[in-house]
Protein backbone atom coordinates (compact mmCIF):
# COMPACT_ATOMS: atom_id res chain seq x y z
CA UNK A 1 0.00 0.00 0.00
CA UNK A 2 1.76 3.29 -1.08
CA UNK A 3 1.26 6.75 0.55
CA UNK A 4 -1.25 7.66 -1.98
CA UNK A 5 -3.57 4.78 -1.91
CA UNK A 6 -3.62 5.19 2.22
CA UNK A 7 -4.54 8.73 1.54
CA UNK A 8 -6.96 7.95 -0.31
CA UNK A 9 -8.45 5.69 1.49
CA UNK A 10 -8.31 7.85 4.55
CA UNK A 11 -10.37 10.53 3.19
CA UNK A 12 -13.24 8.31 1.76
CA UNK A 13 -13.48 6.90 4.91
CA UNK A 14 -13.70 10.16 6.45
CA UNK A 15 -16.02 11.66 3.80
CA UNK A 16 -18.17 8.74 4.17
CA UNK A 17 -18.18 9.04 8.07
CA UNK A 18 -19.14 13.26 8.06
CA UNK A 19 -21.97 12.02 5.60
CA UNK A 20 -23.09 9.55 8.31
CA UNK A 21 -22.98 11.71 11.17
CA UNK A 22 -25.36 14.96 9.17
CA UNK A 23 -27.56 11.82 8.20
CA UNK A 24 -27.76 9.79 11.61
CA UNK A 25 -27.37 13.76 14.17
CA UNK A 26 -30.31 15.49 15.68
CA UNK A 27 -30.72 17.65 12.99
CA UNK A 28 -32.92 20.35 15.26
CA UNK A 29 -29.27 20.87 16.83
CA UNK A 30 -27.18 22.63 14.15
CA UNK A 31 -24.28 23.94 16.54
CA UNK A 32 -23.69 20.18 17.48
CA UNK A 33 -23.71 19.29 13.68
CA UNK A 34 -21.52 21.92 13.34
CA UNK A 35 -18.82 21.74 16.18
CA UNK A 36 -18.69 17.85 15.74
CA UNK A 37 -17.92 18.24 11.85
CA UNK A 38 -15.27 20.72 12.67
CA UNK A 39 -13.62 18.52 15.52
CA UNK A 40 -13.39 15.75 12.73
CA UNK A 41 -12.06 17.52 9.93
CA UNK A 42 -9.36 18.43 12.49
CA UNK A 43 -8.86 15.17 13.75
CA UNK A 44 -8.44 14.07 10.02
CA UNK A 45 -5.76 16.82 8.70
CA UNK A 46 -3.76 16.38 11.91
CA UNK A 47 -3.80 12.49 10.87
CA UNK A 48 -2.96 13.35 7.25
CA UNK A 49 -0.42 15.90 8.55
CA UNK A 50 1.34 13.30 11.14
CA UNK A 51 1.15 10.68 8.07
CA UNK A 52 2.58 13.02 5.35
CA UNK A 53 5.74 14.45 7.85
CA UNK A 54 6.61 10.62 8.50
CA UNK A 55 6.63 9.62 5.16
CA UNK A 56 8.99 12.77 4.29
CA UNK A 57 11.33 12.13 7.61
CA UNK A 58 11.31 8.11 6.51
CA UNK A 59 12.61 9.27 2.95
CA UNK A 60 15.61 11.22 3.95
């Protein structure tokens, strides 16, 4: 599995998992939508951050 195919499959999995959570959330709660879509999309780029600098420090 090369960098690129881990990539993505990282961020289908993630796009598939924000789609769950709008479908399957209380959608009379928009701040909770909201806050818990941004708390992901952090979690992911600090995962795809983390992933891409040890790749580049496991080249040199």
């Amino acid at each position: 599995m090369t960098g690129k195919n881990i990539f993505s499959f990282i961020f289908i999995n993630q796009f598939l998992l924000i789609i769950h959570i709008f479908v399957t959330s209380n959608l009379h709660n928009p701040i909770v939508i909201i806050k818990d879509f941004f708390l992901r999309i952090l979690h992911i780029w600090s995962f795809i951050f983390m992933f891409v600098l040890y790749q580049h420090l496991k080249n040199h």
